[in-house]
Protein backbone atom coordinates (compact mmCIF):
# COMPACT_ATOMS: atom_id res chain seq x y z
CA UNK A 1 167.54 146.63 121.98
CA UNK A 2 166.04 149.53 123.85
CA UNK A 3 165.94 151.74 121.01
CA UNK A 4 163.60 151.55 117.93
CA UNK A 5 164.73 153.80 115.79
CA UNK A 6 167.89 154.77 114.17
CA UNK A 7 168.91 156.95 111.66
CA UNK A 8 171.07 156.24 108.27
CA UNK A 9 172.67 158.92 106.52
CA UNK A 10 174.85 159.57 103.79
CA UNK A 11 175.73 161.66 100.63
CA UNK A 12 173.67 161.74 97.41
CA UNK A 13 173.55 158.52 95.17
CA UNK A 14 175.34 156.56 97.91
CA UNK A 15 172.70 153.64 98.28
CA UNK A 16 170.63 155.06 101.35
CA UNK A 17 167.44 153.65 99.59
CA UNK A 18 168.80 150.80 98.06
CA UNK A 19 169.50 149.77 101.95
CA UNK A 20 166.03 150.71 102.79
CA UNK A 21 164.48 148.28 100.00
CA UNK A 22 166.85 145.81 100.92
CA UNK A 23 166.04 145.96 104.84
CA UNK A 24 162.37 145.84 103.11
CA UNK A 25 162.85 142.43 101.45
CA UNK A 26 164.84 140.80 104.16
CA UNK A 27 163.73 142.15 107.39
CA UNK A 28 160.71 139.76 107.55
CA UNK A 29 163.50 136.44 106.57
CA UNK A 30 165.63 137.53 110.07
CA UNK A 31 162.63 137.35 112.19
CA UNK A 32 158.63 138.45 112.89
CA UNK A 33 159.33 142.26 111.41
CA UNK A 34 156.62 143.84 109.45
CA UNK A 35 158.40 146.35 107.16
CA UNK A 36 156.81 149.20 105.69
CA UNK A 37 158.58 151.53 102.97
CA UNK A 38 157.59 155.14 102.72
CA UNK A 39 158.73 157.80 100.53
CA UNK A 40 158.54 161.32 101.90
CA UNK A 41 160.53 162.83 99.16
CA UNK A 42 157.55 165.08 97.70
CA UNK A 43 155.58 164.94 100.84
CA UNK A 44 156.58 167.99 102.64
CA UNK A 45 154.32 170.77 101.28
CA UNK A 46 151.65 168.55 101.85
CA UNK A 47 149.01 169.03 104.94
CA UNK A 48 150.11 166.77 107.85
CA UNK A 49 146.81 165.22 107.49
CA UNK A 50 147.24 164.15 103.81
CA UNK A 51 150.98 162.96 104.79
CA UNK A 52 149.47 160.48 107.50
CA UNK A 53 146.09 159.60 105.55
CA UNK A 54 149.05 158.81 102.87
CA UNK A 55 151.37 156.57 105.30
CA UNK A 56 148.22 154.76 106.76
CA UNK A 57 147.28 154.31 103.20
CA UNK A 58 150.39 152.20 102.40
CA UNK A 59 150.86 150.63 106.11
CA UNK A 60 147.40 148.81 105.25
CA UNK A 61 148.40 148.42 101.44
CA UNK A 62 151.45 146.61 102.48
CA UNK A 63 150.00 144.76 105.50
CA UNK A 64 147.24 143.60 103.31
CA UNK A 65 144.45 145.39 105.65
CA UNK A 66 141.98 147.88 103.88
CA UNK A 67 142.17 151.09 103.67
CA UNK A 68 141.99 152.68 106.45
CA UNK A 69 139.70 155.83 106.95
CA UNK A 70 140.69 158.49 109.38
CA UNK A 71 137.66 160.73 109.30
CA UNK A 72 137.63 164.66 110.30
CA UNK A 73 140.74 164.71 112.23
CA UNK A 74 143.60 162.50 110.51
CA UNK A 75 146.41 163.52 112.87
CA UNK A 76 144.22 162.45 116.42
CA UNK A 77 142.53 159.25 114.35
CA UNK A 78 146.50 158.01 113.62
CA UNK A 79 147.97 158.50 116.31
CA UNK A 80 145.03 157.48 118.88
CA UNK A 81 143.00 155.09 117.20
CA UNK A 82 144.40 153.46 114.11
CA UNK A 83 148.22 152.49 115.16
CA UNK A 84 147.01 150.97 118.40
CA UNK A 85 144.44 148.97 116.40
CA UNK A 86 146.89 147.50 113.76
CA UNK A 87 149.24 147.06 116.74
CA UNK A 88 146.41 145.17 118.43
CA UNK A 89 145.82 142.95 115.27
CA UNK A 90 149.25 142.01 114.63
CA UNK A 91 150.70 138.64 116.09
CA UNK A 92 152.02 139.22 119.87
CA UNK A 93 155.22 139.01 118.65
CA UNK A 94 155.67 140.70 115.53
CA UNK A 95 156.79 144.60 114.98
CA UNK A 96 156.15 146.99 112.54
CA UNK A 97 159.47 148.68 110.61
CA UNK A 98 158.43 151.83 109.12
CA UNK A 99 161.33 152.57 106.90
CA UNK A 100 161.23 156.59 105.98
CA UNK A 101 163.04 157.31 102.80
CA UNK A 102 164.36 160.68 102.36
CA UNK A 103 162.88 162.16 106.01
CA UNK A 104 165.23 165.21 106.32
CA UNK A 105 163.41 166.71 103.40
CA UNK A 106 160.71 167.44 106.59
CA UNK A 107 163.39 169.33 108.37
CA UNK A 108 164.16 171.76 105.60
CA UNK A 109 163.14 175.62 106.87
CA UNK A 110 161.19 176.39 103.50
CA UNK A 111 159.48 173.17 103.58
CA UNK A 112 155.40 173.40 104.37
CA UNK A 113 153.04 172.41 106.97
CA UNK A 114 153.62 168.82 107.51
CA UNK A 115 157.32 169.62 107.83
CA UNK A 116 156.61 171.87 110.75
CA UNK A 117 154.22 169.90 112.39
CA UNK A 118 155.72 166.12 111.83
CA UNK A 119 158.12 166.68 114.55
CA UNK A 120 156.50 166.79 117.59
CA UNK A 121 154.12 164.33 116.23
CA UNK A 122 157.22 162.29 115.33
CA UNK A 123 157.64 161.94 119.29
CA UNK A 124 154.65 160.68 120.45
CA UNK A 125 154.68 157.62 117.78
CA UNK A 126 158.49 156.87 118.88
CA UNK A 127 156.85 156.43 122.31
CA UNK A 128 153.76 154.65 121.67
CA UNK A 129 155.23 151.02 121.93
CA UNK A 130 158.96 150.81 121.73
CA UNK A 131 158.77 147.05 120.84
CA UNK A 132 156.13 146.51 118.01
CA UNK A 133 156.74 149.95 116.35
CA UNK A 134 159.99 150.33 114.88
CA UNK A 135 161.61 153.31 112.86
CA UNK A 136 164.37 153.49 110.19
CA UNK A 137 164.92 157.25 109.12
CA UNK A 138 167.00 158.01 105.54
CA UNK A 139 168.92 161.43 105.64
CA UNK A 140 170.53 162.75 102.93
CA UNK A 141 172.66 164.63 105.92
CA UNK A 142 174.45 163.86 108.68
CA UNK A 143 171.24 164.31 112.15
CA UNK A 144 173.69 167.05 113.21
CA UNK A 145 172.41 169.32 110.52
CA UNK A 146 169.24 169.31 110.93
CA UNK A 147 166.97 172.11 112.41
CA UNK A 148 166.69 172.41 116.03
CA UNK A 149 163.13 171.10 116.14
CA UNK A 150 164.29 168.03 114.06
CA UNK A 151 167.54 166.98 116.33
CA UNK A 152 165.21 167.55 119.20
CA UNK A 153 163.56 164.47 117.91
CA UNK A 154 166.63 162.50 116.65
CA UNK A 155 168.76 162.92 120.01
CA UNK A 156 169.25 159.73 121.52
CA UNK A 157 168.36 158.32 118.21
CA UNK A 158 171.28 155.62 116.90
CA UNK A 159 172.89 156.94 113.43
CA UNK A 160 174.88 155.05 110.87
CA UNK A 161 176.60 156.48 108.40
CA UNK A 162 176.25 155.14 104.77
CA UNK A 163 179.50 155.73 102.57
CA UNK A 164 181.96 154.25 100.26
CA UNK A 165 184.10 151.14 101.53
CA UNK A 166 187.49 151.07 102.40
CA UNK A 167 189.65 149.39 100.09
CA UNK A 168 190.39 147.29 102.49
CA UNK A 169 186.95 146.40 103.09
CA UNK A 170 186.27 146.82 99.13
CA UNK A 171 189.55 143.91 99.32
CA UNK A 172 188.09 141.56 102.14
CA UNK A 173 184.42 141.85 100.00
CA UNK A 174 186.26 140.90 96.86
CA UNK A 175 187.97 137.73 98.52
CA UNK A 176 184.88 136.09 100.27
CA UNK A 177 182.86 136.04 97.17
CA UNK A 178 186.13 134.61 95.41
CA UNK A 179 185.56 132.02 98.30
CA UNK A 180 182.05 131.33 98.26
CA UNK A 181 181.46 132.20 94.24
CA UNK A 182 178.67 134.49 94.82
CA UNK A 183 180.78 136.75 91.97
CA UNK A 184 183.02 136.05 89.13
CA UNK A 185 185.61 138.40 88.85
């Protein structure tokens, strides 16, 4: 509860973004959560700017808000102006889940300008209300291998790895939807 943010990681083709879509669908059934998906996978040549004229972009798309222009200076308008607002027009009690699919392809060394600037950007929006804006960050590696810059951000950050089941686990799965008939095996 005093977090909000964590980090889920995992090998290739595992399911990292099939959790994401499915935190995306029932997120808002468990309780007043606002989830946002957002796929970074070709975003990290791209000016910082563009990146968070992109994300505000599909925040308002999938809030149902209009678009949101961020004039001359994307990165202050975002951070300053625009999340506070949508905060601000929310209900009181209600958070928004930005759910980041493939976010460590920001911390790769030969990635561009929004890679090298998200960041310490990243930090200041972790801050800005701890409560009503929430964070779920897909890495296709464990946080311990990410740059310096990036596990500067991440430290303190919850992880959860995303793997294979057990087979006992694979076992007990098998045997409760036996039970309750949610499968036919």
């Amino acid at each position: 509860p005093q977090q909000n943010a964590i980090t889920l990681y995992g090998q290739r083709r595992i399911g990292k973004t099939s959790v994401l879509q499915s935190l995306h669908t029932l997120l808002p059934k468990e309780g007043n959560y606002l989830p946002v998906f957002f796929d970074l996978e070709d975003k990290a040549a791209l000016p910082m700017a563009q990146v968070l004229s992109e994300l505000a972009r599909v925040m308002a798309h999938e809030l149902g808000l209009p678009t949101p222009e961020l004039g001359n200076d994307p990165e202050s308008a975002f951070k300053r102006q625009w999340i506070p607002g949508l905060l601000a027009s929310i209900p009181v009690k209600s958070s928004i889940v930005l759910l980041f699919d493939e976010f460590d392809v920001l911390a790769d060394p030969k990635a561009g300008s929004a890679a090298a600037a998200f960041f310490p950007y990243l930090k200041d929006l972790l801050a800005l209300d701890r409560v009503r804006l929430q964070f779920v960050f897909v890495l296709g590696r464990s946080p311990n291998d990410l740059s310096s810059i990036a596990l500067s951000v991440f430290k303190g950050i919850g992880s959860q790895r995303i793997s294979l089941l057990s087979r006992e686990n694979a076992e007990k799965l098998i045997r409760l939807s036996e039970r309750d008939k949610s499968l036919l095996w």
